[in-house]
Protein backbone atom coordinates (compact mmCIF):
# COMPACT_ATOMS: atom_id res chain seq x y z
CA UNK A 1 0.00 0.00 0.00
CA UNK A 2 1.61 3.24 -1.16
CA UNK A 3 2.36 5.83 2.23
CA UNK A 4 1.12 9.07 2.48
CA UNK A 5 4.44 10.81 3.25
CA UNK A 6 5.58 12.43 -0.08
CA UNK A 7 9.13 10.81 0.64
CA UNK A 8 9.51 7.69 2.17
CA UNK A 9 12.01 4.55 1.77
CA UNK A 10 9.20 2.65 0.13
CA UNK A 11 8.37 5.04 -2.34
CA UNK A 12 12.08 5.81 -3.25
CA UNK A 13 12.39 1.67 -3.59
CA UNK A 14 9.51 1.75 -5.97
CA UNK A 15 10.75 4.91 -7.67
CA UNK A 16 14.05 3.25 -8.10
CA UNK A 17 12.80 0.05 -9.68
CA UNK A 18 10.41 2.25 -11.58
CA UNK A 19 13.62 4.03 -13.33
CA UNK A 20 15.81 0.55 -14.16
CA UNK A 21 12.17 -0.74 -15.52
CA UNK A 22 12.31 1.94 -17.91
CA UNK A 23 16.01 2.42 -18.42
CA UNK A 24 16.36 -1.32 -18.90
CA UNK A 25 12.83 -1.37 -21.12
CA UNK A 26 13.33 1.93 -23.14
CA UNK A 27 16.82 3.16 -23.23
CA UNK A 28 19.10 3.68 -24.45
CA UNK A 29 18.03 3.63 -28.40
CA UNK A 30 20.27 1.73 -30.34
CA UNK A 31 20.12 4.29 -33.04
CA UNK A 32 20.78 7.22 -29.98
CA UNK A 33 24.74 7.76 -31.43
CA UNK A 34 23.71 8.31 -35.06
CA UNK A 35 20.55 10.65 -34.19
CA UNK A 36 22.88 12.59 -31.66
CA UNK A 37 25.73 12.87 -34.09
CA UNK A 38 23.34 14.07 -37.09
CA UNK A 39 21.32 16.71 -35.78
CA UNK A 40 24.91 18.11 -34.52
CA UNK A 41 26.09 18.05 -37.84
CA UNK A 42 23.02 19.26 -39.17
CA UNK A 43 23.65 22.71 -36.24
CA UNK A 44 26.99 22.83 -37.30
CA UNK A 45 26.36 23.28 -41.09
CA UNK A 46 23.49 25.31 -39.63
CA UNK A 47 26.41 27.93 -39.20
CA UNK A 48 27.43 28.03 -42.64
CA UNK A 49 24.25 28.86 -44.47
CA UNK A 50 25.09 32.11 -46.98
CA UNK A 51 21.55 32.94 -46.16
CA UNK A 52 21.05 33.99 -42.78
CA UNK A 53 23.65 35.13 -40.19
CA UNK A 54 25.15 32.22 -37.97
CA UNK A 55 22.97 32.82 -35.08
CA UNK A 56 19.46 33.11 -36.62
CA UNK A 57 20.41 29.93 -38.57
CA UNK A 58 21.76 28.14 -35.37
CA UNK A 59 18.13 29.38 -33.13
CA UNK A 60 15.75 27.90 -36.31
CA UNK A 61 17.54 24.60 -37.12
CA UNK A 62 17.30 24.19 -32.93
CA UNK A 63 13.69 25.50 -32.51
CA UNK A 64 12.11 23.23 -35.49
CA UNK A 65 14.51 20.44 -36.13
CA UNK A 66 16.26 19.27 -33.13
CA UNK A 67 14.56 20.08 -30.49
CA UNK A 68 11.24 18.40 -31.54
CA UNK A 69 12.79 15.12 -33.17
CA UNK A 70 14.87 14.56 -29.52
CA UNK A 71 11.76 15.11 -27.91
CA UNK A 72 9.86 12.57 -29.98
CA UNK A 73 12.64 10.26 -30.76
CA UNK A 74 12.39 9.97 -26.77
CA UNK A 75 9.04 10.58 -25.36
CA UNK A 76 6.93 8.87 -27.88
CA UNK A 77 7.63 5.29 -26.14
CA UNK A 78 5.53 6.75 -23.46
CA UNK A 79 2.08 6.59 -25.65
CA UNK A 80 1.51 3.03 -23.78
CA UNK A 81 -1.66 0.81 -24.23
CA UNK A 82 -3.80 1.09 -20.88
CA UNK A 83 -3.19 -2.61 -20.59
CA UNK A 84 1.00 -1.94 -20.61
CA UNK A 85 0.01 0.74 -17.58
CA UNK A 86 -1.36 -1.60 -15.61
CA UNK A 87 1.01 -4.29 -15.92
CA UNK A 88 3.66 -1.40 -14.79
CA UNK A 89 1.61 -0.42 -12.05
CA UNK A 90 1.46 -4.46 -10.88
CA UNK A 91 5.46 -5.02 -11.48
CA UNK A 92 6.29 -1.63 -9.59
CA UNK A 93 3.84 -1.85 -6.74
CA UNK A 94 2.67 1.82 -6.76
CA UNK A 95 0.96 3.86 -9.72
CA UNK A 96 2.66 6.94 -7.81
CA UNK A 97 6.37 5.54 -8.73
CA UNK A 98 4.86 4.53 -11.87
CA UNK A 99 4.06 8.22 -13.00
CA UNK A 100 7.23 9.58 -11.78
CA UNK A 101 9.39 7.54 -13.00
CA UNK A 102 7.87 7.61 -16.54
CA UNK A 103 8.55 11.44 -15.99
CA UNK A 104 12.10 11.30 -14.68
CA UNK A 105 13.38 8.33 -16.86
CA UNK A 106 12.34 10.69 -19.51
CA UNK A 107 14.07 13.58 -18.79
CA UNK A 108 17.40 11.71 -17.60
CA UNK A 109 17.03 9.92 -21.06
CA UNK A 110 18.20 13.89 -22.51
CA UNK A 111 21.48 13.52 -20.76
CA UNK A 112 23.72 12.41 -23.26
CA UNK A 113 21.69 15.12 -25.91
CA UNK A 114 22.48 18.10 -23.45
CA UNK A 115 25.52 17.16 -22.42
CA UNK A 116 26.75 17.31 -26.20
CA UNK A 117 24.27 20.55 -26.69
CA UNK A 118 26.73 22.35 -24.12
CA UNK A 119 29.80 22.02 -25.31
CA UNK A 120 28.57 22.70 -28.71
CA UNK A 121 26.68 25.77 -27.47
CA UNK A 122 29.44 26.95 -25.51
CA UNK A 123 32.10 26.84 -28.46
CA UNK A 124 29.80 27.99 -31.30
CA UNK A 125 26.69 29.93 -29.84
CA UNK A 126 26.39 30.96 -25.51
CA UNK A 127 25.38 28.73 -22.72
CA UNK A 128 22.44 31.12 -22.20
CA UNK A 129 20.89 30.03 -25.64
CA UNK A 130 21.81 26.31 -23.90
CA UNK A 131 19.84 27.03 -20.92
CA UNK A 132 17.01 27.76 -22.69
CA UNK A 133 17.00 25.17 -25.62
CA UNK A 134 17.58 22.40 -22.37
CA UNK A 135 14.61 24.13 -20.47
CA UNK A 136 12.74 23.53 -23.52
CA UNK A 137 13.25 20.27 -23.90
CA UNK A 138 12.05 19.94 -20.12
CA UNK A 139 8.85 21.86 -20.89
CA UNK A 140 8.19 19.98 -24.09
CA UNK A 141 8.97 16.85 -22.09
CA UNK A 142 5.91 17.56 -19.42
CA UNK A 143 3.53 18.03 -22.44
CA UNK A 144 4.54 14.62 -24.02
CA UNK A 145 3.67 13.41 -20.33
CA UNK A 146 0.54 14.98 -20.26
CA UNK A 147 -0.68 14.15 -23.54
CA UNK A 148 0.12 10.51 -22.78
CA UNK A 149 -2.75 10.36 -20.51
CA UNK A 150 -5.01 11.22 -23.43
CA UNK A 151 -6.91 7.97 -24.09
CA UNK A 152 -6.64 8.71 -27.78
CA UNK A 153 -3.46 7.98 -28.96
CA UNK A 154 -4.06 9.59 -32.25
CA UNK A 155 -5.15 12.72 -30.56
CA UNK A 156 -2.31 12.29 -27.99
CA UNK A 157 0.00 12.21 -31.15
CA UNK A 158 -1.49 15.34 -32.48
CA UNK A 159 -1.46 17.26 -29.22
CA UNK A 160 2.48 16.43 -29.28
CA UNK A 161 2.86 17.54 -32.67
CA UNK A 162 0.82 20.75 -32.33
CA UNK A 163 3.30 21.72 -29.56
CA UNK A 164 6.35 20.22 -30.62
CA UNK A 165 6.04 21.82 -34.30
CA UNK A 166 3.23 23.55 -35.25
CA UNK A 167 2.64 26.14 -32.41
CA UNK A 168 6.68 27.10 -32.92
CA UNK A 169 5.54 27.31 -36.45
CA UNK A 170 2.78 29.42 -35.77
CA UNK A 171 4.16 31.63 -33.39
CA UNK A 172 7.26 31.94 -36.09
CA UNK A 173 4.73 33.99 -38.13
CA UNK A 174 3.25 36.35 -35.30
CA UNK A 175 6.64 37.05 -34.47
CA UNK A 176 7.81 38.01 -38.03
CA UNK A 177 4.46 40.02 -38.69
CA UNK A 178 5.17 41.96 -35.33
CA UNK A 179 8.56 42.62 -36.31
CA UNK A 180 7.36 44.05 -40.06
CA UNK A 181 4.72 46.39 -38.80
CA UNK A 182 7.19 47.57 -35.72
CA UNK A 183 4.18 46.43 -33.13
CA UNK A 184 5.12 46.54 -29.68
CA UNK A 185 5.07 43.39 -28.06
CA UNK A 186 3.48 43.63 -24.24
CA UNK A 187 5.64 41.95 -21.46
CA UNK A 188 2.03 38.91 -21.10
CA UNK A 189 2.59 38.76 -24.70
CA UNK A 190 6.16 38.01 -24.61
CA UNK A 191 5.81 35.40 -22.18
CA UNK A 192 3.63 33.59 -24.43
CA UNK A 193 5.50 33.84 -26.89
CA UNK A 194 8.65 32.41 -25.03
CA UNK A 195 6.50 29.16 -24.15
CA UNK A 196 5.71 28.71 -27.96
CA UNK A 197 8.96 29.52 -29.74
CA UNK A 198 11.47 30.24 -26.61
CA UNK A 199 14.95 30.19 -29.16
CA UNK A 200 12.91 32.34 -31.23
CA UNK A 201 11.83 34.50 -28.99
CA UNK A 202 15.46 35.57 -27.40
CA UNK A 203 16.24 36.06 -30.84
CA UNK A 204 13.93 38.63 -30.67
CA UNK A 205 14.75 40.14 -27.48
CA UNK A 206 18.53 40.66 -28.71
CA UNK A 207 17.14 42.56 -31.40
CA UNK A 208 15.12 44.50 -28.80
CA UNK A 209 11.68 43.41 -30.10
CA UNK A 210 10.50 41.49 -27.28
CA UNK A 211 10.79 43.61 -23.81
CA UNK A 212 11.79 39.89 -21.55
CA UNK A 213 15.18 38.88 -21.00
CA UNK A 214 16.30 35.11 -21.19
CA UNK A 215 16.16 34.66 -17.36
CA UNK A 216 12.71 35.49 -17.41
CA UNK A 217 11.98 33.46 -20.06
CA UNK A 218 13.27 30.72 -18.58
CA UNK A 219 11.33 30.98 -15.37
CA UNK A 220 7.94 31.17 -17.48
CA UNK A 221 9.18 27.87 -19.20
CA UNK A 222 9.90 26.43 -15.39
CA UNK A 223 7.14 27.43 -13.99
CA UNK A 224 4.99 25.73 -16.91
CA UNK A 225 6.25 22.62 -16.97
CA UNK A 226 5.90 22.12 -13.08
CA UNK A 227 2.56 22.69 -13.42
CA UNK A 228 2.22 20.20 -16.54
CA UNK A 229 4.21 17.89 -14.59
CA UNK A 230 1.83 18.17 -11.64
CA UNK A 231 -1.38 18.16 -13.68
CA UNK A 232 0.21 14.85 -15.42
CA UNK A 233 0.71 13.01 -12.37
CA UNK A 234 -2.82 14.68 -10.97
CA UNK A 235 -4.81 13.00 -14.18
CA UNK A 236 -2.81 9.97 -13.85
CA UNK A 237 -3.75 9.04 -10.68
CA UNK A 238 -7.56 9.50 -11.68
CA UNK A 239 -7.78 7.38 -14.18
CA UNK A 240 -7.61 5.06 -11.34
CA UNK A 241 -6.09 1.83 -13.35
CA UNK A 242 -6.77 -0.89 -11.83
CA UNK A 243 -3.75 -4.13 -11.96
């Protein structure tokens, strides 16, 4: 029976067989190397493009390449038949452990990815663009969570793609029409806008379009994903599966 104590011995015990389950289940990929070494390449020749200076290339190639195929390439696995759930819940003894460690194997699995991110950022771009492309990848990672409790996986697959792709997209084009009609953008608005396209939208603020620095940003991205993370766990433990 799972205590009531938010940390206890048993539920670290549980947690911890709840992260080998998935480590030894889900990852690593076997194709992780290849994936990790392309989309490098693919930032480093990022640099080079005759089009666009280095570090508007660098910020799009991150914001609508990398950072969503890392985040599906790892987070998908978690779209799990209800029947898969409960046979988790049975093996690890508590649907609380269960949820979390779904949630922390997942974002541990982005080690090897940021670790390579920081010495790449750190030679070629600034750790602050770093910070935020990692607490992206956090923040997208909480929506993959969430939308995994969608009993739809279809719809759970869209609602990963809308935010993974199309609402960086999206937000792409308010940005740009903002910047050609020299609009103001309003401190609410540029939150938002750092929670849709967050590389983008320090692009911006270096170019003194948006009026909220990085650090800011970043807290607006924190501060989102905890609550995703909490609502996740809150939804999971309603659906009340039953091993």
């Amino acid at each position: 029976m799972d205590s009531d104590r938010p940390v206890s011995e048993e539920f670290t015990m549980k947690l911890g067989n709840a992260l080998r389950w998935y480590f030894k289940d889900t990852f690593p990929h076997p194709q992780t190397e290849i994936v990790l070494f392309v989309l490098v390449a693919i930032q480093y020749l990022s640099l080079k493009d005759p089009v666009f200076d280095p570090s508007t290339s660098i910020y799009l190639v991150s914001e609508f390449l990398v950072i969503p195929f890392m985040v599906m390439f790892n987070g998908l696995v978690y779209l799990k038949e209800d029947e898969i759930t409960i046979f988790e819940i049975t093996l690890i003894g508590s649907w609380r452990a269960v949820a979390a460690g779904r949630i922390f194997s997942l974002l541990l699995s982005f080690i090897p990815f940021l670790a390579i991110e920081a010495i790449f950022f750190y030679f070629f771009s600034s750790i602050t663009v770093f910070l935020i492309l990692a607490m992206t990848v956090v923040m997208e990672s909480a929506v993959v969570m969430l939308a995994s409790v969608i009993p739809s996986k279809p719809g759970a697959l869209i609602v990963i793609l809308s935010t993974t792709i199309m609402l960086p997209l999206a937000s792409f084009v308010v940005l740009q029409s903002y910047t050609s009609l020299s609009i103001a953008i309003s401190p609410a608005m540029g939150a938002i806008l750092y929670l849709l396209s967050p590389l983008l939208t320090y692009m911006l603020f270096n170019n003194g379009i948006v009026p909220i620095g990085p650090y800011w940003g970043i807290a607006v991205i924190g501060t989102f994903s905890i609550m995703a993370g909490f609502l996740y766990t809150l939804i999971f433990g309603k659906l009340q599966f039953k091993p």
